[in-house]
C-alpha atoms as a PDB file:
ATOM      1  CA  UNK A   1      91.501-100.506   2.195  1.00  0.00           C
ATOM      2  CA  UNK A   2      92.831 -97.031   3.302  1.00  0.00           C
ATOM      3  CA  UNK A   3      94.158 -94.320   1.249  1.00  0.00           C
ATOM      4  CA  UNK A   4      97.640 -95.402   2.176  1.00  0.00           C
ATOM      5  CA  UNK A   5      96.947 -99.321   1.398  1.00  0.00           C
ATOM      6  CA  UNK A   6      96.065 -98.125  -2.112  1.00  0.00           C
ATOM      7  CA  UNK A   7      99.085 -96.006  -2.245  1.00  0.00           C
ATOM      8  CA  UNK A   8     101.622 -98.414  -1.687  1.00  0.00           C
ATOM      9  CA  UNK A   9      99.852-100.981  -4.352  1.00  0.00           C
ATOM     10  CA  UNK A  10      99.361 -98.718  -6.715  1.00  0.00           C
ATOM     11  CA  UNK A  11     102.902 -98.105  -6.424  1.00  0.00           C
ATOM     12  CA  UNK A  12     103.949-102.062  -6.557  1.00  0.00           C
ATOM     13  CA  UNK A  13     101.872-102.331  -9.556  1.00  0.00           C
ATOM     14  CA  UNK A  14     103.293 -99.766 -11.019  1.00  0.00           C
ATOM     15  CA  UNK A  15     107.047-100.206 -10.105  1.00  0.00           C
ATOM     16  CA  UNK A  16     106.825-104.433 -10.637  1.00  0.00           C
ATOM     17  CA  UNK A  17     104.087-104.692 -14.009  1.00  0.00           C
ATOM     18  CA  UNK A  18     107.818-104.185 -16.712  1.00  0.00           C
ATOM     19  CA  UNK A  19     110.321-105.533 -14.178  1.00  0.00           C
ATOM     20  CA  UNK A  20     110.814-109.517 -14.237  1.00  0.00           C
ATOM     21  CA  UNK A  21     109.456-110.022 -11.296  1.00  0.00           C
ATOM     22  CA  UNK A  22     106.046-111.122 -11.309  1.00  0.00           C
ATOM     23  CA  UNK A  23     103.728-108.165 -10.375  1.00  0.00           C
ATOM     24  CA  UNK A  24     101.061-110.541  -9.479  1.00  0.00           C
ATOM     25  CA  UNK A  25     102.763-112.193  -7.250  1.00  0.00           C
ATOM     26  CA  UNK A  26     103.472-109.000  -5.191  1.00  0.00           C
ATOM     27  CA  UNK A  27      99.958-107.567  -5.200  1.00  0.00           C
ATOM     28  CA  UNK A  28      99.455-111.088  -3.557  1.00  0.00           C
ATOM     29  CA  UNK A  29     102.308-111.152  -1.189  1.00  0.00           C
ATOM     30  CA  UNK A  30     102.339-107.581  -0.177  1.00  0.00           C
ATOM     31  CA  UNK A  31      98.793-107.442   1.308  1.00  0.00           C
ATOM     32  CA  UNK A  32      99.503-111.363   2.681  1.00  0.00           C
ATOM     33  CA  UNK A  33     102.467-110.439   4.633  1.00  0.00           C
ATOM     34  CA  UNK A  34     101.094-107.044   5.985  1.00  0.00           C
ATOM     35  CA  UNK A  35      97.545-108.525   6.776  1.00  0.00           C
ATOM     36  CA  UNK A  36      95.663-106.232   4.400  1.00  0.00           C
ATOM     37  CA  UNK A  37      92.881-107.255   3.038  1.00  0.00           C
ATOM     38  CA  UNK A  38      92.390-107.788  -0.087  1.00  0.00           C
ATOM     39  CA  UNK A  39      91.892-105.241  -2.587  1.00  0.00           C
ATOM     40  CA  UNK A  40      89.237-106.337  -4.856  1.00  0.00           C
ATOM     41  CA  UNK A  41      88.904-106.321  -8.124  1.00  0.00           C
ATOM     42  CA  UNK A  42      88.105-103.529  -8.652  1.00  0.00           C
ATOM     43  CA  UNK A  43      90.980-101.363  -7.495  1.00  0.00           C
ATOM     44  CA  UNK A  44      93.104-104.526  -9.981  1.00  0.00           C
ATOM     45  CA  UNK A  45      91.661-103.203 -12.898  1.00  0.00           C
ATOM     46  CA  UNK A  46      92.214 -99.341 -11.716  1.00  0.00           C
ATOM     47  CA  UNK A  47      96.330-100.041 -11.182  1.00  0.00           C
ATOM     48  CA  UNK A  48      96.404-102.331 -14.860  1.00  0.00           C
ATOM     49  CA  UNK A  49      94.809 -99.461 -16.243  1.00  0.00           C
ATOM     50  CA  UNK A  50      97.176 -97.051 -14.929  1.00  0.00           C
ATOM     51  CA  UNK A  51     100.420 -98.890 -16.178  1.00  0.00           C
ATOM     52  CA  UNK A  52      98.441 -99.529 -19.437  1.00  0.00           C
ATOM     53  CA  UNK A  53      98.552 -95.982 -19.919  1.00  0.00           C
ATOM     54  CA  UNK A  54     102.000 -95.706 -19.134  1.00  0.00           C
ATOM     55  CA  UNK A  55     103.281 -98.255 -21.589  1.00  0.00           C
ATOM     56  CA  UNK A  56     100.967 -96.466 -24.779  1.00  0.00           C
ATOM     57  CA  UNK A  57     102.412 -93.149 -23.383  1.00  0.00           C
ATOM     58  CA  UNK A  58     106.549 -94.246 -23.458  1.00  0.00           C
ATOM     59  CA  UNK A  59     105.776 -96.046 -26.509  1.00  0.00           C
ATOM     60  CA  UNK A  60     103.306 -93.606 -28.285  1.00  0.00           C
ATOM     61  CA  UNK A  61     105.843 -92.963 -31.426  1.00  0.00           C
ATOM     62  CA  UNK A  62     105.892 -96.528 -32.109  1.00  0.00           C
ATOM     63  CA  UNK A  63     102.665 -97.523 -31.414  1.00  0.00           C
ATOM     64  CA  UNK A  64     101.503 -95.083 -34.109  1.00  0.00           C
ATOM     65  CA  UNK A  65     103.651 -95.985 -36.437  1.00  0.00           C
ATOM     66  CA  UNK A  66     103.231 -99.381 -36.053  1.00  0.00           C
ATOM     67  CA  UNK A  67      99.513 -98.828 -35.997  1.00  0.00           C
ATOM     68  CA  UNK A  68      99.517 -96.763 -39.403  1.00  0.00           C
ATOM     69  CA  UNK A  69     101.801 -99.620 -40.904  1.00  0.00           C
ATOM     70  CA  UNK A  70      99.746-101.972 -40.008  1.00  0.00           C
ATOM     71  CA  UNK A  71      96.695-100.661 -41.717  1.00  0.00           C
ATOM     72  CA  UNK A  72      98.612 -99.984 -44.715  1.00  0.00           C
ATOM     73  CA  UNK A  73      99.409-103.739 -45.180  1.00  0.00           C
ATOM     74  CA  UNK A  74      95.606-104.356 -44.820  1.00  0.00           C
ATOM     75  CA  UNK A  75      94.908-102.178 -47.131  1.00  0.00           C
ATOM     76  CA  UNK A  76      97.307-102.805 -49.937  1.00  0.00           C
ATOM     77  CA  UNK A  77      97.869-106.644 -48.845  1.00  0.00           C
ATOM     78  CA  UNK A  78     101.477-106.674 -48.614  1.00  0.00           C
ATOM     79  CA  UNK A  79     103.833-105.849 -46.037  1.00  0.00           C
ATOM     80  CA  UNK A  80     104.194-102.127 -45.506  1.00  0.00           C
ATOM     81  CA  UNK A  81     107.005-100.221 -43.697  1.00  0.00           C
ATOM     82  CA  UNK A  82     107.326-102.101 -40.030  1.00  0.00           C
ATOM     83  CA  UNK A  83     103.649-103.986 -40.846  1.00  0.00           C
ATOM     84  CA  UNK A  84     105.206-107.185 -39.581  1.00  0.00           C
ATOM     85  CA  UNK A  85     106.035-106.605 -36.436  1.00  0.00           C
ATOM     86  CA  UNK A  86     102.531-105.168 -35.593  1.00  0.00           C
ATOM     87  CA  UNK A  87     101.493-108.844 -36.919  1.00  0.00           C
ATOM     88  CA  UNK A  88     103.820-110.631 -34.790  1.00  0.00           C
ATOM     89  CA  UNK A  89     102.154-108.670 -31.684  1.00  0.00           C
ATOM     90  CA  UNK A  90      99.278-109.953 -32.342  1.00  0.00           C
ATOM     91  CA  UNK A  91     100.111-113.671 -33.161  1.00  0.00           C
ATOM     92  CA  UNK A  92     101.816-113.428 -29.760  1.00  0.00           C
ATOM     93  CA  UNK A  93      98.392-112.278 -28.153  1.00  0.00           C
ATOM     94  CA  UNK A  94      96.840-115.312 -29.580  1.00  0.00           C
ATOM     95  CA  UNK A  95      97.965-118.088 -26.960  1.00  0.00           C
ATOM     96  CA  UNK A  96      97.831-116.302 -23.749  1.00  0.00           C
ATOM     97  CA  UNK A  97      94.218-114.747 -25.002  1.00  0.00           C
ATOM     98  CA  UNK A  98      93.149-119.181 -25.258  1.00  0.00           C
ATOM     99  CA  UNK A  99      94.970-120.013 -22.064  1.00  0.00           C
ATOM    100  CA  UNK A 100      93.228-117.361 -19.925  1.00  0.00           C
ATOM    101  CA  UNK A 101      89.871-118.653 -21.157  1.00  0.00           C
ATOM    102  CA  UNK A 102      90.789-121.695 -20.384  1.00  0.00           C
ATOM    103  CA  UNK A 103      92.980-121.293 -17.126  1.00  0.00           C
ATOM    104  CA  UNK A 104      92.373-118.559 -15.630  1.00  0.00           C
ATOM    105  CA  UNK A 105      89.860-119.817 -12.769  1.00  0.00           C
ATOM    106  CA  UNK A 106      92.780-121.328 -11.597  1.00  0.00           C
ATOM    107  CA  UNK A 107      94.819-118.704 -11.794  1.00  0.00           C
ATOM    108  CA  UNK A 108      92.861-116.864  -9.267  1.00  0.00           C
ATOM    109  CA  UNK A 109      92.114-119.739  -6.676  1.00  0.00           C
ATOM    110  CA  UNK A 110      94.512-122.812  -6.518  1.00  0.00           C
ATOM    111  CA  UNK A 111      97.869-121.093  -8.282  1.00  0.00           C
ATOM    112  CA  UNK A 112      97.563-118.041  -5.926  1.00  0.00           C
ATOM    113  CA  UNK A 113      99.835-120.138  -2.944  1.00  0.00           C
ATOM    114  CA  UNK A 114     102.919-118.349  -1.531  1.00  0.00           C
ATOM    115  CA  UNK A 115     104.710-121.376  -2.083  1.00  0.00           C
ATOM    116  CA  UNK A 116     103.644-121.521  -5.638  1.00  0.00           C
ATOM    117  CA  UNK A 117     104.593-118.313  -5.952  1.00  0.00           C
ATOM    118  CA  UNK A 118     108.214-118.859  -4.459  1.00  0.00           C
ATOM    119  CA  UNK A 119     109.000-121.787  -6.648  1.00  0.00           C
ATOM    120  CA  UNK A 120     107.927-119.946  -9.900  1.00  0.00           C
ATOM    121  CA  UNK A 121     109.922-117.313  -8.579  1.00  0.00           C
ATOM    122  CA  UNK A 122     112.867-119.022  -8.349  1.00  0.00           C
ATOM    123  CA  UNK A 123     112.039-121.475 -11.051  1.00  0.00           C
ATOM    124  CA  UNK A 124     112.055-119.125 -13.643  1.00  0.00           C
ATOM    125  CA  UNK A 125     114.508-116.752 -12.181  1.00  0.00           C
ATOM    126  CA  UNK A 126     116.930-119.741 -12.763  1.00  0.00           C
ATOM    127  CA  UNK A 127     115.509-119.795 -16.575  1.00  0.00           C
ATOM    128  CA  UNK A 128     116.033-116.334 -16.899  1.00  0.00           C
ATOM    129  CA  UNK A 129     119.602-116.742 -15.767  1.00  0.00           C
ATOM    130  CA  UNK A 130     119.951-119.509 -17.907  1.00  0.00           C
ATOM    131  CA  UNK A 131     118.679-117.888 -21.273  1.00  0.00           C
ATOM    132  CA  UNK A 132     120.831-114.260 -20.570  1.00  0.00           C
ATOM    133  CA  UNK A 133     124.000-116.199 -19.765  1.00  0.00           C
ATOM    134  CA  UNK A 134     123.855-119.030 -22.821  1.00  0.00           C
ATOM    135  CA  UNK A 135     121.428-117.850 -25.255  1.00  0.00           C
ATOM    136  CA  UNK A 136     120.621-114.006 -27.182  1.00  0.00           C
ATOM    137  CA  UNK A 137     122.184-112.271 -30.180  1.00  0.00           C
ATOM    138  CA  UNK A 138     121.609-109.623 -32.310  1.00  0.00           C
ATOM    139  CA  UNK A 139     118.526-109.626 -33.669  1.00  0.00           C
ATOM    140  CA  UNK A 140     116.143-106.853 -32.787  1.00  0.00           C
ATOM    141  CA  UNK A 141     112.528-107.211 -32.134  1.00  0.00           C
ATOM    142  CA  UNK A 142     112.458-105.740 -36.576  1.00  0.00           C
ATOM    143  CA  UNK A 143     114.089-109.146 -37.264  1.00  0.00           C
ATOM    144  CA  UNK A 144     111.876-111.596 -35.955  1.00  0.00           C
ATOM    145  CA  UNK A 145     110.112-114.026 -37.398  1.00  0.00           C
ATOM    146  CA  UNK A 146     106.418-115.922 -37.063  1.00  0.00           C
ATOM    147  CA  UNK A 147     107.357-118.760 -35.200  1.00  0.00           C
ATOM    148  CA  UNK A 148     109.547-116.376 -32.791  1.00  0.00           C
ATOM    149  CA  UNK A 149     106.711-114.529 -32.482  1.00  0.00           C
ATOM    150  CA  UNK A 150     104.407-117.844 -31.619  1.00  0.00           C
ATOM    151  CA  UNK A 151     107.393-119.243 -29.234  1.00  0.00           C
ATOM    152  CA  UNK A 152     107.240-115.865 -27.249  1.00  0.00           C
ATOM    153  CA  UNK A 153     103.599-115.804 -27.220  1.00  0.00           C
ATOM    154  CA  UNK A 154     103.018-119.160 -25.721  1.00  0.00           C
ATOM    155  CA  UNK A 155     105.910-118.783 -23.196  1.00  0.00           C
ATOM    156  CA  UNK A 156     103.953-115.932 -22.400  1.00  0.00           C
ATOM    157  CA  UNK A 157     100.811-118.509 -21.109  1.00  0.00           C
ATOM    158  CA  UNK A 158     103.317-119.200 -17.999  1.00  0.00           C
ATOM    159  CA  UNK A 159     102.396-115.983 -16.685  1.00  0.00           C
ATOM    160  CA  UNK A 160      98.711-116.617 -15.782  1.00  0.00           C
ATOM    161  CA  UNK A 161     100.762-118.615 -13.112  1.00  0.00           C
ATOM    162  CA  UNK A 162     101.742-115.943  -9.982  1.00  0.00           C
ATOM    163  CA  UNK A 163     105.391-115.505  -9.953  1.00  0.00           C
ATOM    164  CA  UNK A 164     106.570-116.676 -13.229  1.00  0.00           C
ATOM    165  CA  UNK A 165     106.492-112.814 -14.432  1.00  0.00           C
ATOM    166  CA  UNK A 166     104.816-111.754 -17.845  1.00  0.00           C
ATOM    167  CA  UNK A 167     107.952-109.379 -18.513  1.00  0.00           C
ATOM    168  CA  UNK A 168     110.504-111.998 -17.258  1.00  0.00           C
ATOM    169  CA  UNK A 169     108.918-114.853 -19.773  1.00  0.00           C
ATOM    170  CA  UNK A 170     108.906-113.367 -22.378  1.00  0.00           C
ATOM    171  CA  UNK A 171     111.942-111.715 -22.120  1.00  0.00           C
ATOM    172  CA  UNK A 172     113.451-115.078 -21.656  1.00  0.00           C
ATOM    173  CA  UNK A 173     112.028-116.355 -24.748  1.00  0.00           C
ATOM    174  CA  UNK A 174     112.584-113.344 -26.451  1.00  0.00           C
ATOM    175  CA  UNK A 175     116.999-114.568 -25.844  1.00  0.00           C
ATOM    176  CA  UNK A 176     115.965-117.850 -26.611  1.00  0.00           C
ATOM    177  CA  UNK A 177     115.295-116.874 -30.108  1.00  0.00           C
ATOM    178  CA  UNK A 178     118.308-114.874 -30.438  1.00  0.00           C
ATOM    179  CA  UNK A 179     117.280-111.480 -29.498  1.00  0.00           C
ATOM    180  CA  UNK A 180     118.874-109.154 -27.178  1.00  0.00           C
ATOM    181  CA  UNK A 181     117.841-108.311 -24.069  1.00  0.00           C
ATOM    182  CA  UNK A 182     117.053-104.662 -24.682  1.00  0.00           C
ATOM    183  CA  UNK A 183     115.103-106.266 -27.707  1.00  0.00           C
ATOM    184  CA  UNK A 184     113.453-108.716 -25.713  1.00  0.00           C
ATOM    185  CA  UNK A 185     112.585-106.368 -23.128  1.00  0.00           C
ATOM    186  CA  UNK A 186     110.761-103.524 -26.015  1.00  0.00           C
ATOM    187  CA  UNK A 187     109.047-106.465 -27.638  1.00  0.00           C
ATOM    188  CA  UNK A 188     107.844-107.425 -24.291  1.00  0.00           C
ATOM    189  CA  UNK A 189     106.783-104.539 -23.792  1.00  0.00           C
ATOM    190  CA  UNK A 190     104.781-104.172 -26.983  1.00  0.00           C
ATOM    191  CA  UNK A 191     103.585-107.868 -25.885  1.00  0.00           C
ATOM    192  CA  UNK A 192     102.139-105.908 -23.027  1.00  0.00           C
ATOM    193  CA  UNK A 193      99.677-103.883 -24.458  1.00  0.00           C
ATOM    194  CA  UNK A 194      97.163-106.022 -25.814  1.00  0.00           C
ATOM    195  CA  UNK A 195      97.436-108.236 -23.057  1.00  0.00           C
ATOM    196  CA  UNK A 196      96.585-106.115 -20.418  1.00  0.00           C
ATOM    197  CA  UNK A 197      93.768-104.734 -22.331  1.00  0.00           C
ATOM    198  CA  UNK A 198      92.424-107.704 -22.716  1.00  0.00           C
ATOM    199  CA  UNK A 199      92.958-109.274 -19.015  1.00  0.00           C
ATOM    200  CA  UNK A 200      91.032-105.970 -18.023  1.00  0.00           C
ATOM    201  CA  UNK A 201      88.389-106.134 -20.439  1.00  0.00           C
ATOM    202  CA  UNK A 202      87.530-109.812 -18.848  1.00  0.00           C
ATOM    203  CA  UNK A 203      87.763-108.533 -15.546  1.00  0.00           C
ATOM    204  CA  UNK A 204      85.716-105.736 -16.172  1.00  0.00           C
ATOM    205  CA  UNK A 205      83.208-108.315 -17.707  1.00  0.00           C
ATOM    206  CA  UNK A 206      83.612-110.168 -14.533  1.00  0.00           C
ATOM    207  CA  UNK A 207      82.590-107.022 -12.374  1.00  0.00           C
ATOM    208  CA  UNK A 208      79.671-105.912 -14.170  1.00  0.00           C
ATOM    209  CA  UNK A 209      78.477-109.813 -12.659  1.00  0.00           C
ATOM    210  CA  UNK A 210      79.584-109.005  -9.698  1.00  0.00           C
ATOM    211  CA  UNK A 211      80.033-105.345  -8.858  1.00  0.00           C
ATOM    212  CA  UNK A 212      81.978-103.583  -5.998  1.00  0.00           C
ATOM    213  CA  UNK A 213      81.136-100.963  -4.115  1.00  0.00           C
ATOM    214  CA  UNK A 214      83.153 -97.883  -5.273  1.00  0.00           C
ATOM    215  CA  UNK A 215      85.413 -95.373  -3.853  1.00  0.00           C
ATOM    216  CA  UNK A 216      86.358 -93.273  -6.996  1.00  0.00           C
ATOM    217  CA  UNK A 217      89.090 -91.432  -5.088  1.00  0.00           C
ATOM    218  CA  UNK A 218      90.807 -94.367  -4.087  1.00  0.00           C
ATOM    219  CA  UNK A 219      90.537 -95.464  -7.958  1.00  0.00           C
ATOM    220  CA  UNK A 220      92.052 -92.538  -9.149  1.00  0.00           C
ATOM    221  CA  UNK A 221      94.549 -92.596  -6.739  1.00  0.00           C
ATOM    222  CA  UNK A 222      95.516 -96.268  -7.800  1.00  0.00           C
ATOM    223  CA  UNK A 223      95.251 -95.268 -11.211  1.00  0.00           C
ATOM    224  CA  UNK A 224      97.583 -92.205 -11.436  1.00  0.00           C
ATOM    225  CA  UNK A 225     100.288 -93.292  -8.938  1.00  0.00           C
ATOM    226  CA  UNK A 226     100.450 -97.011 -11.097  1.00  0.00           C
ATOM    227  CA  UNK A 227     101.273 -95.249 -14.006  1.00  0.00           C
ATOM    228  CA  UNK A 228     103.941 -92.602 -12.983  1.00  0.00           C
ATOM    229  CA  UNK A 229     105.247 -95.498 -11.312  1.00  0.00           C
ATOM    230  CA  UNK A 230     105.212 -97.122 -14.494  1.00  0.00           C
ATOM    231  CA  UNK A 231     105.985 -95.060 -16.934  1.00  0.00           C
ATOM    232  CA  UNK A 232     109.343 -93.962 -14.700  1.00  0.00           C
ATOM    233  CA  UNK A 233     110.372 -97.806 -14.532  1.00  0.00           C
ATOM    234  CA  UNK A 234     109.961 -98.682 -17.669  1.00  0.00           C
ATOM    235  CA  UNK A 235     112.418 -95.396 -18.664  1.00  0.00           C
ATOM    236  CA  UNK A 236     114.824 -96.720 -15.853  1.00  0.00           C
ATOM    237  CA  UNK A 237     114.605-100.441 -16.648  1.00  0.00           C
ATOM    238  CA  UNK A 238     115.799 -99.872 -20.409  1.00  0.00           C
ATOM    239  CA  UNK A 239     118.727 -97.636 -19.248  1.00  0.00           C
ATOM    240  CA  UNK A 240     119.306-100.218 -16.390  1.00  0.00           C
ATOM    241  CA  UNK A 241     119.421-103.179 -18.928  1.00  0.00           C
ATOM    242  CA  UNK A 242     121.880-101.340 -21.531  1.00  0.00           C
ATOM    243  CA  UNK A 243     124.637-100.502 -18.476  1.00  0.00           C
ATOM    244  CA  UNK A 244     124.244-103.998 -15.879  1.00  0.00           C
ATOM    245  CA  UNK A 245     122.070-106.281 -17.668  1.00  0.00           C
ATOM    246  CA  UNK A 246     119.425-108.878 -16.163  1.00  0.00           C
ATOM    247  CA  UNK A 247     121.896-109.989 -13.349  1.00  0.00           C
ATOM    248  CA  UNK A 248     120.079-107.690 -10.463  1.00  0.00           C
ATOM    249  CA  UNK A 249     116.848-108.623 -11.058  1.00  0.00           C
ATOM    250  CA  UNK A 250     117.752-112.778 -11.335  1.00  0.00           C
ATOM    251  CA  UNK A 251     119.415-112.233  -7.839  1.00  0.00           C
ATOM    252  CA  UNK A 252     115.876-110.063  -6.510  1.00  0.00           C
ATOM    253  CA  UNK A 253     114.087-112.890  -7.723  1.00  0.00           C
ATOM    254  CA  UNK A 254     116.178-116.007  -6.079  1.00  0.00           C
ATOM    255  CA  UNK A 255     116.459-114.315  -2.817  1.00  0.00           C
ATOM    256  CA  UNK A 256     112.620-113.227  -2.571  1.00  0.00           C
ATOM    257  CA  UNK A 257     111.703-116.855  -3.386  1.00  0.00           C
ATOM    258  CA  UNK A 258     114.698-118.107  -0.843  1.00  0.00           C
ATOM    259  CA  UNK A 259     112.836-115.979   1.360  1.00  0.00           C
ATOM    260  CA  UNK A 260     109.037-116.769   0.748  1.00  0.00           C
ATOM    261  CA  UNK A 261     109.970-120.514   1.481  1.00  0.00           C
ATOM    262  CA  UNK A 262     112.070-119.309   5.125  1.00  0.00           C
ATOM    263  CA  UNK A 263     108.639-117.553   5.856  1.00  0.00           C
ATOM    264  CA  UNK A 264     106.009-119.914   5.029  1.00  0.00           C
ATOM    265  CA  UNK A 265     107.295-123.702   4.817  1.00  0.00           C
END
């Protein structure tokens, strides 16, 4: 992989990790359809930790707070100031944490298909559709409850498939129960945290089994151009959502998987 390979996924990553559309599936379809090789793992870990960063750095304010808040209700056993939600992170961690134990073998070998990755793309682009046009409210990500929390968690275990879309689940779950989708989209984004961590921390397990050769500049490279990208999209995707909606990313994803089955059927 050249300087410019690592560029351009670094970039992907960064630009397609807090959009609905399945950044997994286009770190696998980008170097597919340009005859790259593959990247390896780890330059994957380098880019997740690069929007990681990103999402603690946009978030940082709440992240704190809910941090401190969530101490205090250890502390003093009772619910303290937004102590809850914190909670409600974590319960949602719980599934996807089992399922990628349990799944995620798969998730690297038979689910990595383009045609897999075109029908979950349009698959769950059509739920997406479906849950912004009849379901959401007016509940914010503060009014949620356990079982929300659970219910956005496990819809979150669809992800581990390539092309189904981490953000895009869980936003659509996130309607499902009521929320809006500028709720849905922050909570997802909380969601995120903990889950990447953890999907690089068992990556990084898997490398120290199996180490790479190293190129530290191409790293850093993937690392600091993932999270500008990041950081920049999340800031644009929230503004985005509160003027047009989820409309122009449903249509991205139906026409991409439209297109994936033209190319490869």
């Amino acid at each position: 992989m050249d300087w410019l390979q690592a560029l351009i996924l670094a970039l992907v990553q960064g630009i397609t990790e807090f959009l609905p559309i399945s950044s997994s599936a286009h770190l696998i379809l980008v170097p597919e359809l340009l005859g790259w090789p593959d990247q390896g793992l780890t330059f994957d870990i380098a880019v997740h930790l690069g929007t990681l960063t990103a999402v603690l750095a946009y978030f940082r304010h709440t992240v704190g707070r809910l941090l401190r808040d969530w101490l205090g209700s250890i502390k003093h056993r009772q619910a303290v100031g937004e102590s809850a939600l914190a909670w409600y992170v974590i319960i949602a961690t719980v599934p996807v944490v089992i399922a990628g134990a349990v799944l995620g073998d798969a998730a690297e070998t038979v689910l990595r298909g383009p045609l897999i990755i075109a029908a979950t793309t349009i698959g769950f682009g059509l739920a997406l559709w479906l849950a912004a046009r009849y379901a959401g409210g007016y509940r914010t990500e503060t009014g949620l409850r356990w079982r929300d929390a659970l219910m956005i968690g496990g819809s979150q275990v669809l992800a581990i498939i390539p092309g189904t879309s981490r953000s895009g689940i869980t936003i659509t779950a996130g309607l499902m129960v009521g929320m809006t989708p500028s709720a849905s989209a922050r909570f997802s984004f909380l969601l995120s945290m903990p889950t990447i961590a953890l999907a690089g921390g068992w990556r990084g397990l898997e490398l120290m089994g199996n180490p790479e050769a190293v190129d530290y500049g191409l790293l850093a490279l993937g690392t600091g151009a993932s999270a500008l990208a990041a950081y920049l999209c999340i800031s644009a995707f929230l503004a985005l959502l509160e003027r047009v909606g989820l409309a122009p990313f449903i249509a991205y994803r139906l026409i991409l998987g439209i297109v994936l089955v033209v190319i490869f059927v």
